[in-house]
PDB file of N, CA and C in Angstrom:
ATOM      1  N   UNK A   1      37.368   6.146  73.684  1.00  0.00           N
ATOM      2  CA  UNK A   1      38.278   5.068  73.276  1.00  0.00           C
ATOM      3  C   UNK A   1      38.248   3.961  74.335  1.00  0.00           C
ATOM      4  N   UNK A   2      38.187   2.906  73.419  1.00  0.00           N
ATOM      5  CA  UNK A   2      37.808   1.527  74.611  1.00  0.00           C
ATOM      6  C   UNK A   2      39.386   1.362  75.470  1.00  0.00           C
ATOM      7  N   UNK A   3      39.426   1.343  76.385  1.00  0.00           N
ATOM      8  CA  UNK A   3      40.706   0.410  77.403  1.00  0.00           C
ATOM      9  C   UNK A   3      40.654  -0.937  77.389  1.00  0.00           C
ATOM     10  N   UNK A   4      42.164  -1.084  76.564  1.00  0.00           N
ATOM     11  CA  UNK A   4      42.640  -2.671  76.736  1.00  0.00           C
ATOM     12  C   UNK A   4      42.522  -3.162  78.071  1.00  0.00           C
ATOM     13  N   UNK A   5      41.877  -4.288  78.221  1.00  0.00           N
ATOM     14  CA  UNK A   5      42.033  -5.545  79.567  1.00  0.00           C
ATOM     15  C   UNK A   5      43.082  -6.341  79.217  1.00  0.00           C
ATOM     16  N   UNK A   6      43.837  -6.277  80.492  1.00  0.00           N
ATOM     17  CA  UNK A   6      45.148  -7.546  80.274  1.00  0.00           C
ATOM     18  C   UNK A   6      44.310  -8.537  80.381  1.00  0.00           C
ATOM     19  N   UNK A   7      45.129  -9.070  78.887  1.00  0.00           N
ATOM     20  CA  UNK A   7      44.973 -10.869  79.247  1.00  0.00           C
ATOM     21  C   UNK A   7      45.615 -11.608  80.132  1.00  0.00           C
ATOM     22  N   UNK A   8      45.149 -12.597  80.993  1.00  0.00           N
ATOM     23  CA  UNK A   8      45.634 -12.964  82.236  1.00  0.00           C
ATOM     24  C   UNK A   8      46.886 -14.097  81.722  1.00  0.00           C
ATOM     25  N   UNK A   9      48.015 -13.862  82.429  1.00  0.00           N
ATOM     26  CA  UNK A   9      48.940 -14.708  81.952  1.00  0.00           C
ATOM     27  C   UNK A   9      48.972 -16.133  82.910  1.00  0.00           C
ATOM     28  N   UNK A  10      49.443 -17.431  82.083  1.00  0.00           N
ATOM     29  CA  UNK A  10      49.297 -18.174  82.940  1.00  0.00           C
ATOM     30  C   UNK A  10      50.487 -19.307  83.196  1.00  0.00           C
ATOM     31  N   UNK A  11      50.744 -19.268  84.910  1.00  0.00           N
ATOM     32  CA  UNK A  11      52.304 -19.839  84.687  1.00  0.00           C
ATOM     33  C   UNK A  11      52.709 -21.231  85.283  1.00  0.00           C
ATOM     34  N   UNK A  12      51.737 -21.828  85.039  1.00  0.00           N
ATOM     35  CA  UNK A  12      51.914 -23.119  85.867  1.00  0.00           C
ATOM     36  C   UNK A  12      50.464 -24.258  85.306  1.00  0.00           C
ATOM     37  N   UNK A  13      51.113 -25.061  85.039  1.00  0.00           N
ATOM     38  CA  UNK A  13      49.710 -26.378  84.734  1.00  0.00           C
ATOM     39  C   UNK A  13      48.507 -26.140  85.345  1.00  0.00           C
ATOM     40  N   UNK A  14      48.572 -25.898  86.835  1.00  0.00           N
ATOM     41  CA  UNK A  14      47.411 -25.801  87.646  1.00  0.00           C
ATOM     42  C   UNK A  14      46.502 -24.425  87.173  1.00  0.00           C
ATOM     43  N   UNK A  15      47.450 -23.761  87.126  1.00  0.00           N
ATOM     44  CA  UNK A  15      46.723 -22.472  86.255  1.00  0.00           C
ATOM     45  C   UNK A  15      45.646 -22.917  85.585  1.00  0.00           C
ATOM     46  N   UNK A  16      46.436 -23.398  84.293  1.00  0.00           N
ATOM     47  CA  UNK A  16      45.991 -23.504  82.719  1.00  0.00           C
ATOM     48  C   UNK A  16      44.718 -24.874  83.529  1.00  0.00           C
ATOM     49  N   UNK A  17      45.084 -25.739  84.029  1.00  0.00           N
ATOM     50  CA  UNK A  17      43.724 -26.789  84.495  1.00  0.00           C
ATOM     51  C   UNK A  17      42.380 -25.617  84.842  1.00  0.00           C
ATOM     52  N   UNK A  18      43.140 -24.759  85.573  1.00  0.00           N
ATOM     53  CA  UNK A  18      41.483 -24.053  86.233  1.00  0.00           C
ATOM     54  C   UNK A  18      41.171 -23.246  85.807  1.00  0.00           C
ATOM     55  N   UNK A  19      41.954 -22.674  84.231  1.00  0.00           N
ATOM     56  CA  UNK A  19      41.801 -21.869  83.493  1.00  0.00           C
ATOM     57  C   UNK A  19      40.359 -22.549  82.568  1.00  0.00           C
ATOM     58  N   UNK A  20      40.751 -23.482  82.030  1.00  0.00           N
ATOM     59  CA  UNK A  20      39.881 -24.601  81.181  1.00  0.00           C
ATOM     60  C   UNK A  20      38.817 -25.112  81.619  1.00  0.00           C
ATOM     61  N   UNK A  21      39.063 -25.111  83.043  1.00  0.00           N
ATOM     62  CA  UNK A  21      37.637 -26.124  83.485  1.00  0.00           C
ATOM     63  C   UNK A  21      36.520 -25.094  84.140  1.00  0.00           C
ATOM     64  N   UNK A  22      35.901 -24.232  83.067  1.00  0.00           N
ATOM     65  CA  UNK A  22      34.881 -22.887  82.807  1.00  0.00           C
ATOM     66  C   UNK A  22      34.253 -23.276  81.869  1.00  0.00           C
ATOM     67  N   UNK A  23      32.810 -23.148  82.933  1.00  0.00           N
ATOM     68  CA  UNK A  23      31.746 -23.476  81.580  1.00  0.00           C
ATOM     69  C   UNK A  23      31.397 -22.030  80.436  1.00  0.00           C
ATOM     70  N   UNK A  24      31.761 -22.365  79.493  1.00  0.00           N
ATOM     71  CA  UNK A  24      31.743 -21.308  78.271  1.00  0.00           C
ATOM     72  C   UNK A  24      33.280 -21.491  77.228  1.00  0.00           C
ATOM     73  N   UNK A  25      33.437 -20.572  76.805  1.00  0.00           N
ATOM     74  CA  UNK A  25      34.593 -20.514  75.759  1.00  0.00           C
ATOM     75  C   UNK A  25      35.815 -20.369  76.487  1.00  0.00           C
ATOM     76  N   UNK A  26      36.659 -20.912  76.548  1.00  0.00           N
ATOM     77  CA  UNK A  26      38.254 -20.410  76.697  1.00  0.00           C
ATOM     78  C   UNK A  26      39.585 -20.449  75.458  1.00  0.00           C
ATOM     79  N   UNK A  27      40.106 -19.414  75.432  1.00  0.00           N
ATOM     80  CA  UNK A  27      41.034 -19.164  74.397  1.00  0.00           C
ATOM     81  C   UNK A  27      42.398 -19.320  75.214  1.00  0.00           C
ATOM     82  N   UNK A  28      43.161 -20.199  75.075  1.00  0.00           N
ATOM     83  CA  UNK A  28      44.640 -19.981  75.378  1.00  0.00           C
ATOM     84  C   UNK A  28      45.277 -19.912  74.749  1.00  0.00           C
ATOM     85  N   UNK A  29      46.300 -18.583  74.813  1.00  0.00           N
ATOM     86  CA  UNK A  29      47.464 -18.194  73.526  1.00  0.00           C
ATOM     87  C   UNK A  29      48.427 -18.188  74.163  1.00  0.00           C
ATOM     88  N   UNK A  30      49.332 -19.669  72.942  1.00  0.00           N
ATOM     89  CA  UNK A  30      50.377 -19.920  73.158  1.00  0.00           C
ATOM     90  C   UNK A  30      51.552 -18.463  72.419  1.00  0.00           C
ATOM     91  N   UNK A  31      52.291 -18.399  73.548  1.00  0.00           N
ATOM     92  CA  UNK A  31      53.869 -17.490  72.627  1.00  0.00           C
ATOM     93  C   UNK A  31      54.599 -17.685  73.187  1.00  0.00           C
ATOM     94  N   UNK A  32      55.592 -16.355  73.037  1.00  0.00           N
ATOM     95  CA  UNK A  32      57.116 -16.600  72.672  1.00  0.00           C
ATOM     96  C   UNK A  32      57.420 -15.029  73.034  1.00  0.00           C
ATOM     97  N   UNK A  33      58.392 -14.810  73.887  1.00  0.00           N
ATOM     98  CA  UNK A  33      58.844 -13.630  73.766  1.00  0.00           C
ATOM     99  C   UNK A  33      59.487 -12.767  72.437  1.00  0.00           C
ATOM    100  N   UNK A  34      59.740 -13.623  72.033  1.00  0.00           N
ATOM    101  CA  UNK A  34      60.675 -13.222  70.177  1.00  0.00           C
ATOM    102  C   UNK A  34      60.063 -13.716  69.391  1.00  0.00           C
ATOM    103  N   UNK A  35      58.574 -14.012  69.729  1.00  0.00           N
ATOM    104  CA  UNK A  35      57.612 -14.488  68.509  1.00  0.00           C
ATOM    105  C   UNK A  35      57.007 -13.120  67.781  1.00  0.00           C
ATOM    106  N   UNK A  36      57.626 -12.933  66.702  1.00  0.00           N
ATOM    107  CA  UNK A  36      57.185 -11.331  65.941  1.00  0.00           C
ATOM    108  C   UNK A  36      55.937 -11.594  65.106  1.00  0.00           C
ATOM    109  N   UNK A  37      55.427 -12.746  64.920  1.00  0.00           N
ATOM    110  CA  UNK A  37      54.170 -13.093  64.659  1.00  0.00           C
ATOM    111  C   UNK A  37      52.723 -12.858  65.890  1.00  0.00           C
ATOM    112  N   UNK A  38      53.418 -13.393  67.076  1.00  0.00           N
ATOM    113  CA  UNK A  38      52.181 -13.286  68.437  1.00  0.00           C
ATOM    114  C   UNK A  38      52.632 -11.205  68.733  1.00  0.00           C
ATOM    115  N   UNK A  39      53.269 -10.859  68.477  1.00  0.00           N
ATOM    116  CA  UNK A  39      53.247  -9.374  68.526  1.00  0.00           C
ATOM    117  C   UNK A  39      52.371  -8.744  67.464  1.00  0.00           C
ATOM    118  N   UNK A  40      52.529  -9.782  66.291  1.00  0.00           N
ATOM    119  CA  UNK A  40      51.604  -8.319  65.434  1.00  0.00           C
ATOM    120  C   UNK A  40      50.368  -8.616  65.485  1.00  0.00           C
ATOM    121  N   UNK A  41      49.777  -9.972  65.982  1.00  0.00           N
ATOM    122  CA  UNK A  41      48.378 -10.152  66.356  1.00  0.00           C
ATOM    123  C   UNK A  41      47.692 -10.169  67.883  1.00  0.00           C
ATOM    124  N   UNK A  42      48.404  -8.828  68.471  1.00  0.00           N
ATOM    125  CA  UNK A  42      48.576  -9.195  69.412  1.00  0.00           C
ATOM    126  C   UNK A  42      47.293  -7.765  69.500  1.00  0.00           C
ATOM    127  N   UNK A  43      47.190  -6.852  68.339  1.00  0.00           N
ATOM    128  CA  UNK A  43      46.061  -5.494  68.795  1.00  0.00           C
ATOM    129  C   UNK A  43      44.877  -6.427  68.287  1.00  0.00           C
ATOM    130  N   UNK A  44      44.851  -7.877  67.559  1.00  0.00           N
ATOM    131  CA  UNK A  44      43.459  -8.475  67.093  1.00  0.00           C
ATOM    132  C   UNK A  44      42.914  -8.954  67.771  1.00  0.00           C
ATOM    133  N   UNK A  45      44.201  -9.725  68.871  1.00  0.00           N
ATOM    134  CA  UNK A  45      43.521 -10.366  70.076  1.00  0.00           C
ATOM    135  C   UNK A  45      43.043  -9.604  70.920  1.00  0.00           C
ATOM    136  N   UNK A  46      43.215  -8.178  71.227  1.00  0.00           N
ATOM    137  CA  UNK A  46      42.711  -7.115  72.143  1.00  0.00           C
ATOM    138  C   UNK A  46      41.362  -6.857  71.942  1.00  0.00           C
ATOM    139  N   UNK A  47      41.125  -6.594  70.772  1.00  0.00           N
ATOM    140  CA  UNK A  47      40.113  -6.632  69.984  1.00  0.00           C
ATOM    141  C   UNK A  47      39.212  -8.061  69.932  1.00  0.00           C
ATOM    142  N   UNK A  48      39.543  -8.917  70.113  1.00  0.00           N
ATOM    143  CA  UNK A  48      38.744 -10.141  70.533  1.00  0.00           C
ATOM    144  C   UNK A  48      37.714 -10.092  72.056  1.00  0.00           C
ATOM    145  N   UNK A  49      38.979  -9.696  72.861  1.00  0.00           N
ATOM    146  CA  UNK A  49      38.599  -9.777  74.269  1.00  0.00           C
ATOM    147  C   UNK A  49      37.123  -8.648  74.582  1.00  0.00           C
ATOM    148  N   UNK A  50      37.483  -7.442  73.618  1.00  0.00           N
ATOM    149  CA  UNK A  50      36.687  -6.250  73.609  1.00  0.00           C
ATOM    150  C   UNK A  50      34.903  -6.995  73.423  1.00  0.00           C
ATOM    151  N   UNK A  51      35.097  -7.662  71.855  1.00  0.00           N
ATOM    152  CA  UNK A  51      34.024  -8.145  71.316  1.00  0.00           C
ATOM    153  C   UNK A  51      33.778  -9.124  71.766  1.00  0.00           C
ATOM    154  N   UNK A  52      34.168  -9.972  72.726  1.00  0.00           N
ATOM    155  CA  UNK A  52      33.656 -11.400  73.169  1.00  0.00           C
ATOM    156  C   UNK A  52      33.796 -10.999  74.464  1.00  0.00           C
ATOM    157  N   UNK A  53      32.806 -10.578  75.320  1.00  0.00           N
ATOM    158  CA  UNK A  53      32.548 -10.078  76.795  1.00  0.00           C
ATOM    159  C   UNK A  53      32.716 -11.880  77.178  1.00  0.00           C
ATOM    160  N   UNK A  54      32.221 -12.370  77.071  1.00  0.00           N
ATOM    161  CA  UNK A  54      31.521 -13.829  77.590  1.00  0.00           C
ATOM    162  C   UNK A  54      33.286 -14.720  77.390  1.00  0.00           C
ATOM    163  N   UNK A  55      34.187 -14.604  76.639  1.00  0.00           N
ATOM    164  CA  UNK A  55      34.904 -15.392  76.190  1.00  0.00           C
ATOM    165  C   UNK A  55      36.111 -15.051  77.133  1.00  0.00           C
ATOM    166  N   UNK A  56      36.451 -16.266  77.804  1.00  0.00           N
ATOM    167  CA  UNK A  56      37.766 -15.858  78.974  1.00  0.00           C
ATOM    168  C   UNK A  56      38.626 -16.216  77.875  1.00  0.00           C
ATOM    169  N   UNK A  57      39.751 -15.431  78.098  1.00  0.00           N
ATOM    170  CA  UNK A  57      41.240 -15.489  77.114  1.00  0.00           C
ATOM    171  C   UNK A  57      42.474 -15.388  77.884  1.00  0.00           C
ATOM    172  N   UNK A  58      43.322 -16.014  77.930  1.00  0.00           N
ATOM    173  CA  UNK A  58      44.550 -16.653  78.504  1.00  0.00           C
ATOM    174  C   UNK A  58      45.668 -16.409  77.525  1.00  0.00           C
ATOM    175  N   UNK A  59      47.470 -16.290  77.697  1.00  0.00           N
ATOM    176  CA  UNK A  59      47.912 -16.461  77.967  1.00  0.00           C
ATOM    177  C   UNK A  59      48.917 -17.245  78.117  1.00  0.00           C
ATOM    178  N   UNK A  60      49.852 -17.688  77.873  1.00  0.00           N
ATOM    179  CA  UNK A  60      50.868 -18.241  78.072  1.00  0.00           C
ATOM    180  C   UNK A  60      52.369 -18.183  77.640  1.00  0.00           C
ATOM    181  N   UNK A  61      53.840 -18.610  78.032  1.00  0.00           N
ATOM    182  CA  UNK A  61      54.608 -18.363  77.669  1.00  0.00           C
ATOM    183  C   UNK A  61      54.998 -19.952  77.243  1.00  0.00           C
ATOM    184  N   UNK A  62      55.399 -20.380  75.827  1.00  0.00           N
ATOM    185  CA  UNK A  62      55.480 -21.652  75.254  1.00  0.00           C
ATOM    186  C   UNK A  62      56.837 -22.594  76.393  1.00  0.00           C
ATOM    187  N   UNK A  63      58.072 -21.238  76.088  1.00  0.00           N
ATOM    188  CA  UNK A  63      59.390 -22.087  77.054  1.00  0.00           C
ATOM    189  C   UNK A  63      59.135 -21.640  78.353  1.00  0.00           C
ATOM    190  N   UNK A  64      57.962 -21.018  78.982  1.00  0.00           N
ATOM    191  CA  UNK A  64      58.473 -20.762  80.521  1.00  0.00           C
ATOM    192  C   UNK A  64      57.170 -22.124  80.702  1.00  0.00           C
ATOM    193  N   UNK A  65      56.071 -22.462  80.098  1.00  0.00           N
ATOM    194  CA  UNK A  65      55.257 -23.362  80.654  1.00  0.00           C
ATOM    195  C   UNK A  65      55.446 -24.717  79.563  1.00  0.00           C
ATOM    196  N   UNK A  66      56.261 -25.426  79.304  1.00  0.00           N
ATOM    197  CA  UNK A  66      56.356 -26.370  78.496  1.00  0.00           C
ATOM    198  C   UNK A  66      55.498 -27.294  78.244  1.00  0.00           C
ATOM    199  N   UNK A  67      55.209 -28.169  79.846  1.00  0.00           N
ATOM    200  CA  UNK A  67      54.087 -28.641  80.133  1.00  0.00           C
ATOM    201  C   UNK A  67      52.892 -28.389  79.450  1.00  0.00           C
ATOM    202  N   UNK A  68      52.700 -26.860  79.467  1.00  0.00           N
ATOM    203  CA  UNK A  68      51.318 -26.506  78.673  1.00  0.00           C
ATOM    204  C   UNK A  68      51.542 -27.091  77.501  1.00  0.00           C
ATOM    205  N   UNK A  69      52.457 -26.491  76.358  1.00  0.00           N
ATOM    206  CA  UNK A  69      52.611 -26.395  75.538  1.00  0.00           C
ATOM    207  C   UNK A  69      52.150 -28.147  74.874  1.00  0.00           C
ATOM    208  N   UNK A  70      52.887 -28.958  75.546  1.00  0.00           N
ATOM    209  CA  UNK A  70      53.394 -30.016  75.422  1.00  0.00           C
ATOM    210  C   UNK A  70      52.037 -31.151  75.353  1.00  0.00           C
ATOM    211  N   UNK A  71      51.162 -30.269  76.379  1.00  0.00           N
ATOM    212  CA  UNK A  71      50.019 -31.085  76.355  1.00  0.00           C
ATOM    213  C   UNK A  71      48.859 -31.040  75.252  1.00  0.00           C
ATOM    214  N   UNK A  72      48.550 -29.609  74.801  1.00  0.00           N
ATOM    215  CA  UNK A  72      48.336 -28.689  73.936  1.00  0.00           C
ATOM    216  C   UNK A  72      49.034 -29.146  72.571  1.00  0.00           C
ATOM    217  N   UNK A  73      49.878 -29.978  72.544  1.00  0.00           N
ATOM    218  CA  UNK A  73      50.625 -30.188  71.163  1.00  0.00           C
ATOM    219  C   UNK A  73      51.123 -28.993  70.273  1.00  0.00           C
ATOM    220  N   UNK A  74      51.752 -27.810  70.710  1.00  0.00           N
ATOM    221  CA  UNK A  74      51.809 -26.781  70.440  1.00  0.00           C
ATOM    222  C   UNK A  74      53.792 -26.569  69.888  1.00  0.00           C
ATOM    223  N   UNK A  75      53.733 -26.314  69.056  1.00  0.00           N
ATOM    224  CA  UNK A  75      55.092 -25.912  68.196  1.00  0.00           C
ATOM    225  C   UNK A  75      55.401 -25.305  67.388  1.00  0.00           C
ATOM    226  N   UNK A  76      54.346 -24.542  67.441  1.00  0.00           N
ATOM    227  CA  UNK A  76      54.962 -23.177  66.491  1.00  0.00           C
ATOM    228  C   UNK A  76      53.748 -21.984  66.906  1.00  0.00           C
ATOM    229  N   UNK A  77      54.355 -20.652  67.130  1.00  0.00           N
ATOM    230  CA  UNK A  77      53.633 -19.775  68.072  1.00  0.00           C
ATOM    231  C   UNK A  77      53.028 -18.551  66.673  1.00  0.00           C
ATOM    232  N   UNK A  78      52.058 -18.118  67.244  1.00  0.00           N
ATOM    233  CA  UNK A  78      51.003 -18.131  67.706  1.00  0.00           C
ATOM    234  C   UNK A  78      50.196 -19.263  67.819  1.00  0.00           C
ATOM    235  N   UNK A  79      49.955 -20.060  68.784  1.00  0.00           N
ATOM    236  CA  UNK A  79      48.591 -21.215  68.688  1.00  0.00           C
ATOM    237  C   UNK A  79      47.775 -20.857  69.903  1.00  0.00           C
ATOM    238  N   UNK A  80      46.171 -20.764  69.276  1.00  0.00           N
ATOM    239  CA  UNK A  80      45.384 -20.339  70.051  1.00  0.00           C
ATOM    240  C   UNK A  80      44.616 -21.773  70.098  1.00  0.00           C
ATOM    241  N   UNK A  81      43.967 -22.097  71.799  1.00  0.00           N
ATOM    242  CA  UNK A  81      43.813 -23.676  71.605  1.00  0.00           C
ATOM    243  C   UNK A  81      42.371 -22.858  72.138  1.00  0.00           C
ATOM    244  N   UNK A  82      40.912 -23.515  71.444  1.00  0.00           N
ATOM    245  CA  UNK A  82      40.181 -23.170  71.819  1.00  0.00           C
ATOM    246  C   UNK A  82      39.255 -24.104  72.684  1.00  0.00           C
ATOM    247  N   UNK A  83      38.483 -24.188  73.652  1.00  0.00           N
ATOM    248  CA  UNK A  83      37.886 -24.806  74.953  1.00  0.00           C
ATOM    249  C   UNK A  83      36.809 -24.677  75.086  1.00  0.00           C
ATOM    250  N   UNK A  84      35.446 -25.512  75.206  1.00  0.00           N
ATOM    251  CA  UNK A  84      34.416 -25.125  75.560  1.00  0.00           C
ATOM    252  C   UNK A  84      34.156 -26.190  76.503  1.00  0.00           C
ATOM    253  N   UNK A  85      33.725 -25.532  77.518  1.00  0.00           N
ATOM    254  CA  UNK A  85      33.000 -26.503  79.016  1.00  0.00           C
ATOM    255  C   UNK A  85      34.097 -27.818  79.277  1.00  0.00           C
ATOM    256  N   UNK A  86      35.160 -26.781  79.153  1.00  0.00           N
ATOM    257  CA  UNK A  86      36.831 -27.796  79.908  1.00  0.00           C
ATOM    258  C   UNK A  86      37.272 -28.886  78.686  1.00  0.00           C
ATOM    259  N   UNK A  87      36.470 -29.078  77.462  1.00  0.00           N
ATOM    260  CA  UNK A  87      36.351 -29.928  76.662  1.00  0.00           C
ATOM    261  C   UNK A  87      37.419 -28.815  75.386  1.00  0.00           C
ATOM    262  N   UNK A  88      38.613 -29.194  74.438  1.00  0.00           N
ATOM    263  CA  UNK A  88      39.681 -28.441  73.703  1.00  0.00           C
ATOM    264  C   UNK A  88      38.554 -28.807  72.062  1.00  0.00           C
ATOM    265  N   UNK A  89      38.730 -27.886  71.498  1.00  0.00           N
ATOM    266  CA  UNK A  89      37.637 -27.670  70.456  1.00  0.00           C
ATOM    267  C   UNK A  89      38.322 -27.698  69.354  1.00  0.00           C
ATOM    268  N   UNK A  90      39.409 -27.014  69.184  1.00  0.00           N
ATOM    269  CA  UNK A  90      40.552 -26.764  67.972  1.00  0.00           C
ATOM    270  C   UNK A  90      41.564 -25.855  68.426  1.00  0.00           C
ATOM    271  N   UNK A  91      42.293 -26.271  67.707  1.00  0.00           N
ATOM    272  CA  UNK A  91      43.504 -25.113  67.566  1.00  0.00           C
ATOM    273  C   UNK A  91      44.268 -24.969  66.404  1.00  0.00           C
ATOM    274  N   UNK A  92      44.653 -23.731  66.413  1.00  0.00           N
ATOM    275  CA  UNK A  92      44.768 -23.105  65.497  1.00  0.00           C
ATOM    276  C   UNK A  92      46.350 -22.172  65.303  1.00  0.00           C
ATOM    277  N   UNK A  93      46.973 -22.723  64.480  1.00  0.00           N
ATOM    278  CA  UNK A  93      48.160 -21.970  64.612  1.00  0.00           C
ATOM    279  C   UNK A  93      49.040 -20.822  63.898  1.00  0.00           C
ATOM    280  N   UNK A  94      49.404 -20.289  64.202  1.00  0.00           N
ATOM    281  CA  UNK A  94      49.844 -18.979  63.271  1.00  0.00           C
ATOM    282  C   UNK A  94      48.593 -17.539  63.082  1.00  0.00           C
ATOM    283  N   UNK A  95      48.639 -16.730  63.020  1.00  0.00           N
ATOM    284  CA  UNK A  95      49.004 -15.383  63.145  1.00  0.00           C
ATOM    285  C   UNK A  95      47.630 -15.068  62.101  1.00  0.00           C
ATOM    286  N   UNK A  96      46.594 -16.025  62.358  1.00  0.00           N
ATOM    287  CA  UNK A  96      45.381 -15.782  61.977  1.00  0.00           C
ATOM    288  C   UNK A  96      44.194 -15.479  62.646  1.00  0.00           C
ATOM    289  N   UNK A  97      43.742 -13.893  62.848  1.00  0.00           N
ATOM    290  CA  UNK A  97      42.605 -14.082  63.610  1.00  0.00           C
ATOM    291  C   UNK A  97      41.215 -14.492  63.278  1.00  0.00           C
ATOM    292  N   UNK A  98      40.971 -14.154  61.765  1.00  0.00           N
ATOM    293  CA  UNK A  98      39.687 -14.910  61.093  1.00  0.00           C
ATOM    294  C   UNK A  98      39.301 -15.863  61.814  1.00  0.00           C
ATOM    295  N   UNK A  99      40.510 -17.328  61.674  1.00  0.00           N
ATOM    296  CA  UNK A  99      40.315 -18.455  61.956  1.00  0.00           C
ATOM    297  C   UNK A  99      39.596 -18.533  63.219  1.00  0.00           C
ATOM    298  N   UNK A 100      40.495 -17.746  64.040  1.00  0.00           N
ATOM    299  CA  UNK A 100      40.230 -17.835  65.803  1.00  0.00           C
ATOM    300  C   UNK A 100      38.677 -16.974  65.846  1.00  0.00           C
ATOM    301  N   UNK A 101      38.203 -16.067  65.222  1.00  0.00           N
ATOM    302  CA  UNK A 101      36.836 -15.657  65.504  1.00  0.00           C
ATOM    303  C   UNK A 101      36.161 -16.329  64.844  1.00  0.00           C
ATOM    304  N   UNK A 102      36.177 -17.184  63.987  1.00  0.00           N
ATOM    305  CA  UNK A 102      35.416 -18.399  63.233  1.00  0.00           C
ATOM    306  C   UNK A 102      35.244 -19.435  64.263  1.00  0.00           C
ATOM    307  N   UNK A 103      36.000 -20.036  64.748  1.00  0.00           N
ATOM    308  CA  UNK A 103      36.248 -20.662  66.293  1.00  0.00           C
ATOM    309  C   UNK A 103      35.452 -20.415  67.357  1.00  0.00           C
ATOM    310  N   UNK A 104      35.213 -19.099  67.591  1.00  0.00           N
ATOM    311  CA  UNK A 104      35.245 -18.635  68.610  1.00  0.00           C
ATOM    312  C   UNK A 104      33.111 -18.330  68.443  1.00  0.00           C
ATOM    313  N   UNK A 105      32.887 -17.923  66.948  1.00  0.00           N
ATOM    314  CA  UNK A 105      31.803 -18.133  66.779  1.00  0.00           C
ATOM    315  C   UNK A 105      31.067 -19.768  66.478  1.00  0.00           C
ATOM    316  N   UNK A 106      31.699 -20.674  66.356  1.00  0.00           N
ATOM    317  CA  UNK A 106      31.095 -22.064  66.303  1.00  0.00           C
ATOM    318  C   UNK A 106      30.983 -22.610  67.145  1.00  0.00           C
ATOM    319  N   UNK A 107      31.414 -21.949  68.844  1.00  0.00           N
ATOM    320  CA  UNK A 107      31.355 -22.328  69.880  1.00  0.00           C
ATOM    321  C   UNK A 107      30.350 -21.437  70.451  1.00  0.00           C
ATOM    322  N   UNK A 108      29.969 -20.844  70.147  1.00  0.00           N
ATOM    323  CA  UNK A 108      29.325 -19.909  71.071  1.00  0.00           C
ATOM    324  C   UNK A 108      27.716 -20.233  70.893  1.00  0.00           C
TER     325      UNK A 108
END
């Protein structure tokens, strides 16, 4: 049985800047502690990280990093903002992982 890798959480702008500026794919997931949507897609995203060795995945809390959120244009949680070579590709919101591995394969 495979072992989950924590996704790295991220708590400050500077973070999320040096999170992004990686040449390859980056996924940042926006939530919510009482987001019961980012909980139930939360074993797909595990499952992302498993199948995308190459793909760094992030993290975030929407009200503890606003800033992020804010820059990200992000308002309603689950939103996964996707990144290639520091450059934001799409995002995608709500509690779909199709979308995000559709994403995640048009970048790659």
């Amino acid at each position: 049985m495979a072992t989950t890798s924590e996704i790295p959480i991220l708590h400050s702008k500077a973070e999320y800047l040096k999170a992004v500026m990686y040449e390859g794919v980056t996924i940042l997931e926006g939530t919510a502690k009482w987001c019961s949507k980012c909980q139930v897609v939360a074993p797909e995203v595990q499952k992302m990280v498993t199948e995308y060795p190459n793909v760094k995945f992030y993290m975030y809390d929407v009200e503890e990093c606003e800033d992020i959120a804010q820059e990200l244009g992000v308002s309603q949680m689950p939103t996964f903002s996707i990144f290639k070579d520091g450059d934001i590709q799409e995002g995608i919101t709500g509690a779909r992982p199709k979308e995000v591995r559709k994403a995640i394969e048009g970048c790659l």
